[in-house]
PDB file of N, CA and C in Angstrom:
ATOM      1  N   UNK A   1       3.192   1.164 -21.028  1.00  0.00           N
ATOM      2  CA  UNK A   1       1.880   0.567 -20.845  1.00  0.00           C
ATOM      3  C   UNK A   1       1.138   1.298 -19.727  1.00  0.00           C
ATOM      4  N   UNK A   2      -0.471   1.354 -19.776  1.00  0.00           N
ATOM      5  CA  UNK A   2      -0.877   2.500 -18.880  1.00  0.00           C
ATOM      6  C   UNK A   2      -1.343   1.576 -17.723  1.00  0.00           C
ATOM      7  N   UNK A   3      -1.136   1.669 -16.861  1.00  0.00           N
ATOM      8  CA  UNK A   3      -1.889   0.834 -15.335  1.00  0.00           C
ATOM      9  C   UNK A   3      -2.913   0.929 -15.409  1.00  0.00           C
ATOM     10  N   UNK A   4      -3.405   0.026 -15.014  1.00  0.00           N
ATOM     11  CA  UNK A   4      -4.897  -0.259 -14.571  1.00  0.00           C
ATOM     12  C   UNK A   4      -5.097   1.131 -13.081  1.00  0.00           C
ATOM     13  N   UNK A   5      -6.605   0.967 -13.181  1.00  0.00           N
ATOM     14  CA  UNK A   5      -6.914   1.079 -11.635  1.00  0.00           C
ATOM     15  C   UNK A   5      -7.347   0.688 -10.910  1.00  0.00           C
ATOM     16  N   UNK A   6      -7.413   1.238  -9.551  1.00  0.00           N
ATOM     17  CA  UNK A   6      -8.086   0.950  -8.388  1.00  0.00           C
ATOM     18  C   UNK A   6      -8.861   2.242  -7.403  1.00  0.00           C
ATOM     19  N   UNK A   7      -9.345   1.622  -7.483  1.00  0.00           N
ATOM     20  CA  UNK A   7     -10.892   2.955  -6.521  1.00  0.00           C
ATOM     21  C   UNK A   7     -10.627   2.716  -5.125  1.00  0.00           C
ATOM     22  N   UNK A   8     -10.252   3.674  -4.636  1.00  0.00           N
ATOM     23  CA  UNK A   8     -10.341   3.758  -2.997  1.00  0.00           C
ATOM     24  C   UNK A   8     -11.698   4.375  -2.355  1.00  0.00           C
ATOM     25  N   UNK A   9     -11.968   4.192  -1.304  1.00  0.00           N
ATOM     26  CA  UNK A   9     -13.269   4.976  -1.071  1.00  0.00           C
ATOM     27  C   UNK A   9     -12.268   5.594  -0.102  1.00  0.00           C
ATOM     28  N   UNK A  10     -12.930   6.805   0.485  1.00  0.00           N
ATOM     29  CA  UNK A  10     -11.834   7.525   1.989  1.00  0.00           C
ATOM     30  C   UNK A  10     -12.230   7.476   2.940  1.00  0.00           C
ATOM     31  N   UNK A  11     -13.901   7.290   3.324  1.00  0.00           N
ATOM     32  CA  UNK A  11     -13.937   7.308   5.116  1.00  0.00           C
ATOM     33  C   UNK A  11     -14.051   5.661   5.202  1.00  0.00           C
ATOM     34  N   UNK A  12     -13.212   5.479   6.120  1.00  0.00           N
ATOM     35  CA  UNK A  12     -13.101   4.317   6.980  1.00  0.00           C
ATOM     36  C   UNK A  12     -12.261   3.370   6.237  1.00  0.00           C
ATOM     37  N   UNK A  13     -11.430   3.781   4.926  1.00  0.00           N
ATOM     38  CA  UNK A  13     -10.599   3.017   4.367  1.00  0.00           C
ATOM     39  C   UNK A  13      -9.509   3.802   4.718  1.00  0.00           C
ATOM     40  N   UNK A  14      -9.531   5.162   3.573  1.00  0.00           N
ATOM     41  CA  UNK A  14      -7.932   5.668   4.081  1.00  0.00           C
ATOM     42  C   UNK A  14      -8.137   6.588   5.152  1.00  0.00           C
ATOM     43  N   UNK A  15      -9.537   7.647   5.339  1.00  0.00           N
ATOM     44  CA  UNK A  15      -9.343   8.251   6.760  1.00  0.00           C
ATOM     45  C   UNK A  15     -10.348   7.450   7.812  1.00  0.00           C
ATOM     46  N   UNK A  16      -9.449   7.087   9.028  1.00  0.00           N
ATOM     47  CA  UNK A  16     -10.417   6.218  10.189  1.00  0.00           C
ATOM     48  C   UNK A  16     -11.892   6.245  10.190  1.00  0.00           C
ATOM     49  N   UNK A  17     -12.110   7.526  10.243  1.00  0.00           N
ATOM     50  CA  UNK A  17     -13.111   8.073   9.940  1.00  0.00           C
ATOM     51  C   UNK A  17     -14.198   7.796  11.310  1.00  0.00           C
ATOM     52  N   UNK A  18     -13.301   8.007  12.636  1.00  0.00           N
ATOM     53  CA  UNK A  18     -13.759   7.811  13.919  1.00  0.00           C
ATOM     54  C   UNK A  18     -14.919   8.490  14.431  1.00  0.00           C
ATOM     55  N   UNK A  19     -14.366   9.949  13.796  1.00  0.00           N
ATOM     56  CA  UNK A  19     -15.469  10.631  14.816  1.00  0.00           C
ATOM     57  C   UNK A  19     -16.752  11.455  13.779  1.00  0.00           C
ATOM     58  N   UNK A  20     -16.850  10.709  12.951  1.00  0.00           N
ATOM     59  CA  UNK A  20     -18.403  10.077  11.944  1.00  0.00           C
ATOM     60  C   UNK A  20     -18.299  11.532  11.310  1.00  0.00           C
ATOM     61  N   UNK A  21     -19.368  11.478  10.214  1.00  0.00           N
ATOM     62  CA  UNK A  21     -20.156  13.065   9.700  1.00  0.00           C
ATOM     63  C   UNK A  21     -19.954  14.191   9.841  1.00  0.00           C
ATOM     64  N   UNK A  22     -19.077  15.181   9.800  1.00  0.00           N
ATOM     65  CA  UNK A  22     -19.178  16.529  10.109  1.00  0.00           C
ATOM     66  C   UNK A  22     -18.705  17.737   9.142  1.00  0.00           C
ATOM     67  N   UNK A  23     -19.029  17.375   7.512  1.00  0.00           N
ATOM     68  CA  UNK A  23     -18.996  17.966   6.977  1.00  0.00           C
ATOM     69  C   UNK A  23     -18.480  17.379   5.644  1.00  0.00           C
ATOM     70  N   UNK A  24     -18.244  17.923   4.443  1.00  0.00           N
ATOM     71  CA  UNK A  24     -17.631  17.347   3.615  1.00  0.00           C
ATOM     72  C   UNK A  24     -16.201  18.037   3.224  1.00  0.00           C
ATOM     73  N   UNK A  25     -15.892  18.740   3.995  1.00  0.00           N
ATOM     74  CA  UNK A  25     -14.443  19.732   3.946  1.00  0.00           C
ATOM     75  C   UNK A  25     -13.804  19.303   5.167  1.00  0.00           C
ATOM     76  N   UNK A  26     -14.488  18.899   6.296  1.00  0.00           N
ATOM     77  CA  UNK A  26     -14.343  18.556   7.837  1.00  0.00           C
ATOM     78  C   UNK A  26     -13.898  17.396   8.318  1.00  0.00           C
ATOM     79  N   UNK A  27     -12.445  16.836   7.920  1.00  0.00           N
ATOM     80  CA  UNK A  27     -12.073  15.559   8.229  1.00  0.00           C
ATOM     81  C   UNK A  27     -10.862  15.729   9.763  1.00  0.00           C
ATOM     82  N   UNK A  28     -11.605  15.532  10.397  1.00  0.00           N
ATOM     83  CA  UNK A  28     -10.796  15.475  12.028  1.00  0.00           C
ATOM     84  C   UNK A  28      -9.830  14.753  12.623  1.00  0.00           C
ATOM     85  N   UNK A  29      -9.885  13.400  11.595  1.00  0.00           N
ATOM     86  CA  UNK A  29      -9.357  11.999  12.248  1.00  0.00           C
ATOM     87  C   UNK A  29      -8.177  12.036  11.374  1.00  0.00           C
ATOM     88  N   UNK A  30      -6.860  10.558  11.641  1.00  0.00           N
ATOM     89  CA  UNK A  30      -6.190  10.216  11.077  1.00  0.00           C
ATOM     90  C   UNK A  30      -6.656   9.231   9.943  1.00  0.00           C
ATOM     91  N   UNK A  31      -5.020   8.925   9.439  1.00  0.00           N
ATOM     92  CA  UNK A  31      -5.130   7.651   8.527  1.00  0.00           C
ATOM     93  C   UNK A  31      -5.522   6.808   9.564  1.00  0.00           C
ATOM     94  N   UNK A  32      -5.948   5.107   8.413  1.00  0.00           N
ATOM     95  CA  UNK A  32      -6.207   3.910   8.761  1.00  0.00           C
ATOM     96  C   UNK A  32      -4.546   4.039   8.886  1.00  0.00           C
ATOM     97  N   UNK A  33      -4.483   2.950   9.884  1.00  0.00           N
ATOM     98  CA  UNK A  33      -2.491   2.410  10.645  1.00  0.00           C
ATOM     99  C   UNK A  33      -2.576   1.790   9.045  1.00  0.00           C
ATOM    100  N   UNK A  34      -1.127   2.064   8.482  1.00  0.00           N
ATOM    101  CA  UNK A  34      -0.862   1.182   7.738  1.00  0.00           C
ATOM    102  C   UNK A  34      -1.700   1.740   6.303  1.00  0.00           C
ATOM    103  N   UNK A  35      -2.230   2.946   5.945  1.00  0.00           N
ATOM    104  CA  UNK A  35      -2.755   2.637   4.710  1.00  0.00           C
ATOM    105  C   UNK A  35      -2.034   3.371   3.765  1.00  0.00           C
ATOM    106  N   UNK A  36      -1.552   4.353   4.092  1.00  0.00           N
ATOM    107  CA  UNK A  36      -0.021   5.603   3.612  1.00  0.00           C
ATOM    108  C   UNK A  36       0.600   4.623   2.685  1.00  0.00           C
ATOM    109  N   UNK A  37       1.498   3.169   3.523  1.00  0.00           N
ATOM    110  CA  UNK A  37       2.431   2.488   2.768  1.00  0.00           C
ATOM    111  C   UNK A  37       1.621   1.772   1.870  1.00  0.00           C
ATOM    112  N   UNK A  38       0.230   1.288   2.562  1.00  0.00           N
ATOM    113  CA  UNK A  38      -0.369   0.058   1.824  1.00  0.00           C
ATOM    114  C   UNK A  38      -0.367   0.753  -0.123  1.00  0.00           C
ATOM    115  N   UNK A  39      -0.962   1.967   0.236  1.00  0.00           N
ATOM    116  CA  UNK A  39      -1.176   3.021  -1.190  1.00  0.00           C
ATOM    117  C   UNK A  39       0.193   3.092  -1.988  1.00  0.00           C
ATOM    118  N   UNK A  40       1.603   3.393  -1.386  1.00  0.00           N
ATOM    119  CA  UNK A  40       2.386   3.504  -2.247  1.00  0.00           C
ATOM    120  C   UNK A  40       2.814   2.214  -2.958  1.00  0.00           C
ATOM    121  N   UNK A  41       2.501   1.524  -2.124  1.00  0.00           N
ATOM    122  CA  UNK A  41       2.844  -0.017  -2.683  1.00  0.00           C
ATOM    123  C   UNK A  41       2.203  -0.261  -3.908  1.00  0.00           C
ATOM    124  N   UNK A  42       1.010   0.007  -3.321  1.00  0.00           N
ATOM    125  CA  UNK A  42      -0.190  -0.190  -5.225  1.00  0.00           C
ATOM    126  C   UNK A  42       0.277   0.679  -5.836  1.00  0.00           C
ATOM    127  N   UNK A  43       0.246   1.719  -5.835  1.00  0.00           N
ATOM    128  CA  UNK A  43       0.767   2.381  -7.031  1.00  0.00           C
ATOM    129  C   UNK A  43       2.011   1.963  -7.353  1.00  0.00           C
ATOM    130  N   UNK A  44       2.619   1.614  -7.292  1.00  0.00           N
ATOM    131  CA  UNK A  44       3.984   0.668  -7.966  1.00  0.00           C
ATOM    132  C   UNK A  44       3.454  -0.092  -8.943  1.00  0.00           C
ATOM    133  N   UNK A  45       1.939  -0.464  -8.833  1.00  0.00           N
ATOM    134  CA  UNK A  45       1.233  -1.445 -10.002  1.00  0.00           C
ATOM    135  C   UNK A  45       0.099  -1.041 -10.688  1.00  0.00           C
ATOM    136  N   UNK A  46      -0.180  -0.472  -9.749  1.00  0.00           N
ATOM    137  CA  UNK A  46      -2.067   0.412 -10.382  1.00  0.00           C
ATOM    138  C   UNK A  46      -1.570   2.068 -10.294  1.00  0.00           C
ATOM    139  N   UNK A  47      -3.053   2.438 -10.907  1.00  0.00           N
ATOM    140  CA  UNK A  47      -3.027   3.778 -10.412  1.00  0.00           C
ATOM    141  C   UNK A  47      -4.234   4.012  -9.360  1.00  0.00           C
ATOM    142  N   UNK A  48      -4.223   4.915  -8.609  1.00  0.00           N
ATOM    143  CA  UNK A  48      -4.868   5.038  -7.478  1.00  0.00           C
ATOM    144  C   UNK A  48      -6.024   5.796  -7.168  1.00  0.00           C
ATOM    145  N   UNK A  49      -7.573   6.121  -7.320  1.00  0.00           N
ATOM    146  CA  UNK A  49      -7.982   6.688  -7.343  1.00  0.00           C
ATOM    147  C   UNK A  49      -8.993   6.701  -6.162  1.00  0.00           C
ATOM    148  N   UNK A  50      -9.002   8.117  -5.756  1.00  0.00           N
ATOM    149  CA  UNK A  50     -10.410   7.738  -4.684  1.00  0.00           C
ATOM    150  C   UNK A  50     -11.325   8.551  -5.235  1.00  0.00           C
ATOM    151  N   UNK A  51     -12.456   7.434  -4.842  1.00  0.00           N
ATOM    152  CA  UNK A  51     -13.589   8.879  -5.164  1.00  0.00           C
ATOM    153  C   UNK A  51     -14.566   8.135  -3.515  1.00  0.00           C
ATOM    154  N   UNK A  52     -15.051   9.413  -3.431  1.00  0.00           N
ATOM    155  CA  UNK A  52     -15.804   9.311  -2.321  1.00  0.00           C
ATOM    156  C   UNK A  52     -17.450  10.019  -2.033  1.00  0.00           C
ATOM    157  N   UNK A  53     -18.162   9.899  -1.458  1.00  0.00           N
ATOM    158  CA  UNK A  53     -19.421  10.601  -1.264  1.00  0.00           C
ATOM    159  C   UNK A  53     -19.339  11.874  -0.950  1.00  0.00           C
ATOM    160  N   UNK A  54     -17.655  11.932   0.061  1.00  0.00           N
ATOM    161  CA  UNK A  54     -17.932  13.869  -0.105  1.00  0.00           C
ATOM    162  C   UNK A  54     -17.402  14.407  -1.208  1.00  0.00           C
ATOM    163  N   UNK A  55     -17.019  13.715  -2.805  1.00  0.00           N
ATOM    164  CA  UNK A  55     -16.739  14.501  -3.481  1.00  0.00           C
ATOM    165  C   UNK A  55     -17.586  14.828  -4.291  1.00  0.00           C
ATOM    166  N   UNK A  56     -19.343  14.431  -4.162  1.00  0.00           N
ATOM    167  CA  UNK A  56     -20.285  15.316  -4.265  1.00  0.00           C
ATOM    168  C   UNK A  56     -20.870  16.563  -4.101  1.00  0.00           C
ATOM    169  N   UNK A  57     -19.964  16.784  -2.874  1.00  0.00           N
ATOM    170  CA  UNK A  57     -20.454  18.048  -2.178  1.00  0.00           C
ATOM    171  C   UNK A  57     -19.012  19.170  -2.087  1.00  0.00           C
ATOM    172  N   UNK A  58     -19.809  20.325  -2.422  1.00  0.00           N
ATOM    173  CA  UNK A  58     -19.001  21.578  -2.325  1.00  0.00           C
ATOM    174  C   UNK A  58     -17.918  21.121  -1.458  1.00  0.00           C
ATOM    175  N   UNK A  59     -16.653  21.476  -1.959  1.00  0.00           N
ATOM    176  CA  UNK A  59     -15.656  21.389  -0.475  1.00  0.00           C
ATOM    177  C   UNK A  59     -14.923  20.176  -0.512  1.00  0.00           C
ATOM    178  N   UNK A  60     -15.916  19.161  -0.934  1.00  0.00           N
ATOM    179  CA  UNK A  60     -15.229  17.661  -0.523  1.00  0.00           C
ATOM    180  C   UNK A  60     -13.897  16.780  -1.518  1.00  0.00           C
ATOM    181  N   UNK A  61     -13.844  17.680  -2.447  1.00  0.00           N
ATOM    182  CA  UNK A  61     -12.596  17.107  -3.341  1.00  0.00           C
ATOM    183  C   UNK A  61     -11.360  18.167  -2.474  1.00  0.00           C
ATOM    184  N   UNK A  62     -11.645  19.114  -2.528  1.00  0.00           N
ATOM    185  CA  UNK A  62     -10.770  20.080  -1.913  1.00  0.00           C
ATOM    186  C   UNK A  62     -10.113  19.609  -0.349  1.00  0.00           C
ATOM    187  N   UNK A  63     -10.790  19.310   0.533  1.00  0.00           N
ATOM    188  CA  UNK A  63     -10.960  18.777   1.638  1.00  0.00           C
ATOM    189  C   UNK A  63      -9.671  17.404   1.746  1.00  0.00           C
ATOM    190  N   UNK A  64     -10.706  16.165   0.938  1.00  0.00           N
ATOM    191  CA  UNK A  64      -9.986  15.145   0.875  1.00  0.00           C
ATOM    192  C   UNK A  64      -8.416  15.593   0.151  1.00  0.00           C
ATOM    193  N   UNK A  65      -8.192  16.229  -0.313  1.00  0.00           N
ATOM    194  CA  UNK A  65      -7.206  16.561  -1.309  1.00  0.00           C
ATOM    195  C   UNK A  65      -5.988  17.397  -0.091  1.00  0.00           C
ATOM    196  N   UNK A  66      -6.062  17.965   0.675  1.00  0.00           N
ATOM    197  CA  UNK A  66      -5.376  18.762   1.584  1.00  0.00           C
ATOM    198  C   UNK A  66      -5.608  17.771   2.807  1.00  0.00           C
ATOM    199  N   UNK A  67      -6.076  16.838   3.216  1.00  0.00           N
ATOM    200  CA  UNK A  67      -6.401  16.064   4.159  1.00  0.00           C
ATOM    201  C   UNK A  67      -5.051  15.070   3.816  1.00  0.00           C
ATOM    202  N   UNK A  68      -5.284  14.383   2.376  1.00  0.00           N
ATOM    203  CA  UNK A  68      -3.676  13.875   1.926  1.00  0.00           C
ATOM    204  C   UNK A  68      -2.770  14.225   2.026  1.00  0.00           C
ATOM    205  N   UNK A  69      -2.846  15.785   1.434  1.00  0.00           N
ATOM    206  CA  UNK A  69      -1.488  16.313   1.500  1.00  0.00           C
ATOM    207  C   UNK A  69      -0.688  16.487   3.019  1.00  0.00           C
ATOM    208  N   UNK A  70      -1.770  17.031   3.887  1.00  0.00           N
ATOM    209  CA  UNK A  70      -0.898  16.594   5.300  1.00  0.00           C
ATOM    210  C   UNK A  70      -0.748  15.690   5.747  1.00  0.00           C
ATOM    211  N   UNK A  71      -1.288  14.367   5.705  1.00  0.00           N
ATOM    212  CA  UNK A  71      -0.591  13.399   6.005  1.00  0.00           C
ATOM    213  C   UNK A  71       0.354  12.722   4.879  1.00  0.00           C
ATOM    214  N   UNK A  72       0.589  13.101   3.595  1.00  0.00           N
ATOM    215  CA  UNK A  72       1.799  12.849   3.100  1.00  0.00           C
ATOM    216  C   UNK A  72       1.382  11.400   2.274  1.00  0.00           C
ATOM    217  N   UNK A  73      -0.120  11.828   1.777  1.00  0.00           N
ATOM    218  CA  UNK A  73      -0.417  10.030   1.361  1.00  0.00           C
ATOM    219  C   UNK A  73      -0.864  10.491  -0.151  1.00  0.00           C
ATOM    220  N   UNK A  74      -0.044   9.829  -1.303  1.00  0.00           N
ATOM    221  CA  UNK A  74       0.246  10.402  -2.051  1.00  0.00           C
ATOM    222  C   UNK A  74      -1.172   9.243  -3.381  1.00  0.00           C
ATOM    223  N   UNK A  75      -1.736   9.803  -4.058  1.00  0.00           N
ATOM    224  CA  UNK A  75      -2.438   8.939  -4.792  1.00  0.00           C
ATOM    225  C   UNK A  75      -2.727   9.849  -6.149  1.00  0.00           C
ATOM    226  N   UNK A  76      -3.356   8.804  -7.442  1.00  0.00           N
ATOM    227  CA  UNK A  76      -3.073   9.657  -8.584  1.00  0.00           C
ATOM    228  C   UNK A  76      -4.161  10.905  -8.615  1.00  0.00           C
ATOM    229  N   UNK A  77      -5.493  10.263  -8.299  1.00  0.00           N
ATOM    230  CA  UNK A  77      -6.428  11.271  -8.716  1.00  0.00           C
ATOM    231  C   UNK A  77      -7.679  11.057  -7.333  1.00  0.00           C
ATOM    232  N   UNK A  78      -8.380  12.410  -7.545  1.00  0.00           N
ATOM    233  CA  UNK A  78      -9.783  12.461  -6.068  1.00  0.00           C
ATOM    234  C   UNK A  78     -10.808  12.881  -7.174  1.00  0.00           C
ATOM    235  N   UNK A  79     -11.747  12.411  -7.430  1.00  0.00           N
ATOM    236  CA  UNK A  79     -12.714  12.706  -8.170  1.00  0.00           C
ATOM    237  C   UNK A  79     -14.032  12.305  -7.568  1.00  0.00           C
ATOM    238  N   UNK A  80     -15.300  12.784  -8.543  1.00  0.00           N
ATOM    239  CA  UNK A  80     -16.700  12.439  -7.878  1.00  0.00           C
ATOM    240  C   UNK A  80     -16.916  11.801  -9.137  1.00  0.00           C
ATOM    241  N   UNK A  81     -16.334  11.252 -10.124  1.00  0.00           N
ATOM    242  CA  UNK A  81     -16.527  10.528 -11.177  1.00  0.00           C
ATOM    243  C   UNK A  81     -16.382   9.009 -11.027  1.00  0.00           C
ATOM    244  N   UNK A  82     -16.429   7.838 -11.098  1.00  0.00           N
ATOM    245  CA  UNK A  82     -15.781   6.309 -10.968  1.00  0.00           C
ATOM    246  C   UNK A  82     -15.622   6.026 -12.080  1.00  0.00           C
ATOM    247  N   UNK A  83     -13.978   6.260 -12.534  1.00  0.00           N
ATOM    248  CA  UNK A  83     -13.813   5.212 -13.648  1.00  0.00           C
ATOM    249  C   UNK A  83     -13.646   4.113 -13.565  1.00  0.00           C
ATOM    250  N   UNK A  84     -13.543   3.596 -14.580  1.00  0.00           N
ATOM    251  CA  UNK A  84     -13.462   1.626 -14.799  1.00  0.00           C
ATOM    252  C   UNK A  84     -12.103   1.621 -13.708  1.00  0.00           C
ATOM    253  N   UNK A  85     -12.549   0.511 -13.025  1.00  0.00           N
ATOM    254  CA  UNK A  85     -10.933   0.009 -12.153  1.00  0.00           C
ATOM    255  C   UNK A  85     -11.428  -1.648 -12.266  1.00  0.00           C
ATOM    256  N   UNK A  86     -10.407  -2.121 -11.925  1.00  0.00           N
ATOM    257  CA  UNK A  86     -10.039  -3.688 -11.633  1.00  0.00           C
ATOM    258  C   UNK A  86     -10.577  -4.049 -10.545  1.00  0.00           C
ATOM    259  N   UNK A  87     -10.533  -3.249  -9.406  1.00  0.00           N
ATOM    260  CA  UNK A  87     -11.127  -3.435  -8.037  1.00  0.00           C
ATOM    261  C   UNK A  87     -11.672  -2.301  -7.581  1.00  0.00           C
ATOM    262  N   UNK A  88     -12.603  -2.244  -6.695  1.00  0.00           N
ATOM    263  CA  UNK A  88     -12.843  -1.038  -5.446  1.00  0.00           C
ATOM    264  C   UNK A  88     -12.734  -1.666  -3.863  1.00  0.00           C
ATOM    265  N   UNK A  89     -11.458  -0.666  -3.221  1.00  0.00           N
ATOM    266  CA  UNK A  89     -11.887  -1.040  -2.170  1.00  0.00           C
ATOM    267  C   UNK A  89     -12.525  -0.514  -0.999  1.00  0.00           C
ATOM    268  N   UNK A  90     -13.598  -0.828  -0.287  1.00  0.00           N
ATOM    269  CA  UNK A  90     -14.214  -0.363  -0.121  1.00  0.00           C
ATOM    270  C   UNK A  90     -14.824  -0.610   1.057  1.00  0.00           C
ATOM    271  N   UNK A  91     -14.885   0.204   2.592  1.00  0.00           N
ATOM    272  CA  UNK A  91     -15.852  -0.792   3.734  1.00  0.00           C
ATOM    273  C   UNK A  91     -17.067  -0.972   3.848  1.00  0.00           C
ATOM    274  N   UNK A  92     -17.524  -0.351   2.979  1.00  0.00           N
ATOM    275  CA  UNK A  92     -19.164  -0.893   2.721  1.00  0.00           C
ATOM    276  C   UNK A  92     -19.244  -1.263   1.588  1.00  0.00           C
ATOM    277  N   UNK A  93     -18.863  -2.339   1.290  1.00  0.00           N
ATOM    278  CA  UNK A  93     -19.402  -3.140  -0.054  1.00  0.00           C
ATOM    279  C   UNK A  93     -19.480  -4.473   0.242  1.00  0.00           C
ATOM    280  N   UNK A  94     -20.308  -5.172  -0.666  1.00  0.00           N
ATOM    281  CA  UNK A  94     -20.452  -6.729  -0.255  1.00  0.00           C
ATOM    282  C   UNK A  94     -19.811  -6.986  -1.739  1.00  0.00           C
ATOM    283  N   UNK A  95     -18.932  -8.093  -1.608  1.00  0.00           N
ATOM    284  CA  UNK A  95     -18.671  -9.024  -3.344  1.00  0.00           C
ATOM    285  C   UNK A  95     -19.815 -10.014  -3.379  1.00  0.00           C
ATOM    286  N   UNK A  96     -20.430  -9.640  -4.536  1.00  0.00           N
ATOM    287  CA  UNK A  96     -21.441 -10.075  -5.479  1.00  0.00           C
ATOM    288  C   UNK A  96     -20.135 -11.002  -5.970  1.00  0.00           C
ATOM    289  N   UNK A  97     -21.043 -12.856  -5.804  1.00  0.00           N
ATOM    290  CA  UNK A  97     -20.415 -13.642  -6.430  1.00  0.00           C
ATOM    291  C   UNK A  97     -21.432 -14.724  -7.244  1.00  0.00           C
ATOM    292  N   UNK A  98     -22.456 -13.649  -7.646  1.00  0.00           N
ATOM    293  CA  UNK A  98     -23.442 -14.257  -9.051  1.00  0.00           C
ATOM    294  C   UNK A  98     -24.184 -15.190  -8.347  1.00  0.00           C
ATOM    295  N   UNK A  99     -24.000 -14.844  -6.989  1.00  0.00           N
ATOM    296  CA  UNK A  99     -25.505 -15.942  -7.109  1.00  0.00           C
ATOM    297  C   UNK A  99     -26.798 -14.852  -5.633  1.00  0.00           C
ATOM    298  N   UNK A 100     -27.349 -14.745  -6.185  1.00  0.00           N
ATOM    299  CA  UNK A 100     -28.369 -13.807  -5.459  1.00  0.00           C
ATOM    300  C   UNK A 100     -29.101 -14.158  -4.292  1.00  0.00           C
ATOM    301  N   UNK A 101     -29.299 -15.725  -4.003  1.00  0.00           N
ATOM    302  CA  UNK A 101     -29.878 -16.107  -2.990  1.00  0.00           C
ATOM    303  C   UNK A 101     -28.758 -15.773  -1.515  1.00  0.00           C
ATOM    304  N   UNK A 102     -29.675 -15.169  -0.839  1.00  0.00           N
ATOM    305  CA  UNK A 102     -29.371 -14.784   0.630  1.00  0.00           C
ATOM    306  C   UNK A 102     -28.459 -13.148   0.800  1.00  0.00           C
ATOM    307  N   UNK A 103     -28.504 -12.630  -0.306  1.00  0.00           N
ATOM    308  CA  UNK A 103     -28.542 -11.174  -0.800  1.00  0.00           C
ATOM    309  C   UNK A 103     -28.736 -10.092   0.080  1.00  0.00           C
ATOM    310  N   UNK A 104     -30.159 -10.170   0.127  1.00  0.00           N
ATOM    311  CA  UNK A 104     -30.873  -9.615   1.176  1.00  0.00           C
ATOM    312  C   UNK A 104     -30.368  -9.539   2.765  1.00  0.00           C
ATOM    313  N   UNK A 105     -30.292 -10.722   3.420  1.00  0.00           N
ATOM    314  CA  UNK A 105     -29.402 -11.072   4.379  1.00  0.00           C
ATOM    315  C   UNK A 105     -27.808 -10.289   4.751  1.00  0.00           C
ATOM    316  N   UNK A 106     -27.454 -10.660   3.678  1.00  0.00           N
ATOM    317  CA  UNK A 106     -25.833  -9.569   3.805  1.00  0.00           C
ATOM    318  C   UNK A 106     -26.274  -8.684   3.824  1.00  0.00           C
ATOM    319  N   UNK A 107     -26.804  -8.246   3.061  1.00  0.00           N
ATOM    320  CA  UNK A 107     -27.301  -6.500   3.230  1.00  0.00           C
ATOM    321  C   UNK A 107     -27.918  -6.116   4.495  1.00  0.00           C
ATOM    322  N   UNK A 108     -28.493  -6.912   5.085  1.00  0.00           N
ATOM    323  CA  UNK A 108     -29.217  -6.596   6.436  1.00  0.00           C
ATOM    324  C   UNK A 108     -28.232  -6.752   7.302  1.00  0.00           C
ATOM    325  N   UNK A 109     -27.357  -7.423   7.240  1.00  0.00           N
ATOM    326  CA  UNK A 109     -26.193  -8.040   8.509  1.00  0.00           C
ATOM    327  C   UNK A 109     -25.130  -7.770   8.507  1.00  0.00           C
ATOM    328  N   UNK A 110     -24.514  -6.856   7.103  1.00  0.00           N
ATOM    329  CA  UNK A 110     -23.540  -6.136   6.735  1.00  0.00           C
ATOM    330  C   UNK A 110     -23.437  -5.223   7.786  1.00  0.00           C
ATOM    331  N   UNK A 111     -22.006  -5.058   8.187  1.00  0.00           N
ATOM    332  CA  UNK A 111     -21.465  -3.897   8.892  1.00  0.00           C
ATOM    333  C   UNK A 111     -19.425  -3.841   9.033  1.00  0.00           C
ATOM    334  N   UNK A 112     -19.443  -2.562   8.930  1.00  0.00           N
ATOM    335  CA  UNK A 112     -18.071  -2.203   7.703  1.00  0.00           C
ATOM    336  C   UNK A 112     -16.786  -2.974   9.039  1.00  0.00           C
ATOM    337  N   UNK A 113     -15.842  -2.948   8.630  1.00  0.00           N
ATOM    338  CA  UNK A 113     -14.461  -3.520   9.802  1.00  0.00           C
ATOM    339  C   UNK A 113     -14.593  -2.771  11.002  1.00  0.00           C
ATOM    340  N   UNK A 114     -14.788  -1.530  11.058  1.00  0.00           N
ATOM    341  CA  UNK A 114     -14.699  -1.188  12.363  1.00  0.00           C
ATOM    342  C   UNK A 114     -15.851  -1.014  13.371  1.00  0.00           C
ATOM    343  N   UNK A 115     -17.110  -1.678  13.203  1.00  0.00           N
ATOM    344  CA  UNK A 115     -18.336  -1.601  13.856  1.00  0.00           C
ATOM    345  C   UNK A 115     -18.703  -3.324  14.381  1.00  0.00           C
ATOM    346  N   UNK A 116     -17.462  -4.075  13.912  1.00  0.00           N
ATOM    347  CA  UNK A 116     -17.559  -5.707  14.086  1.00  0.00           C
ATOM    348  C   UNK A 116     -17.127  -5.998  15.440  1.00  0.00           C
ATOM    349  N   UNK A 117     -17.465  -6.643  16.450  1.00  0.00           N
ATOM    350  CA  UNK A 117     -17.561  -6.772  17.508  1.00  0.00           C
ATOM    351  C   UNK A 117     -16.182  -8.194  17.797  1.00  0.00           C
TER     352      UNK A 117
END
């Protein structure tokens, strides 16, 4: 039977993504503590995919892809495509739970786990 998936995003989920912007080949920082195991664990049930904003840009599949490989964090696929998954996880996303009033608001007051005071 084929696993489902799951969409990872990579800055600020699997790489810290501390010291912000500096390229899309240019990842400086470590893993999130804890996200190496969190990943092998899912894949025991899903399959694992990240896609991310630098895999728009020249460099950035390549990048993220050797950025894994040295830290040893093993996932199925890095693409600039999103296929269907079950979940995304993601630090900038809000869950839409069908009802639209006060929308706006999250979106204005939204800010990802590591900018929360």
């Amino acid at each position: 039977m084929k696993k489902q998936t799951v969409i990872f995003d990579f800055d600020g989920v699997i790489n810290s993504y501390t010291s912000r912007w500096q390229g899309a080949g240019v990842i400086p920082d470590p893993p999130v503590e804890g996200i190496k195991e969190a990943i092998a664990e899912i894949r025991k049930h899903y399959r694992v995919v990240v896609v991310s904003s630098r895999c728009y840009q020249p460099g950035g599949i390549e990048g993220i892809n050797a950025w894994l490989k040295k830290y040893d964090i093993t996932v199925d696929d890095v693409t600039d495509e999103k296929p269907p998954a079950v979940v995304i996880v993601d630090d900038r996303a809000i869950t839409f739970d069908g009802k639209t009033e006060g929308l706006l608001d999250k979106i204005k007051s939204f800010k990802p786990w590591n900018k929360k005071s």
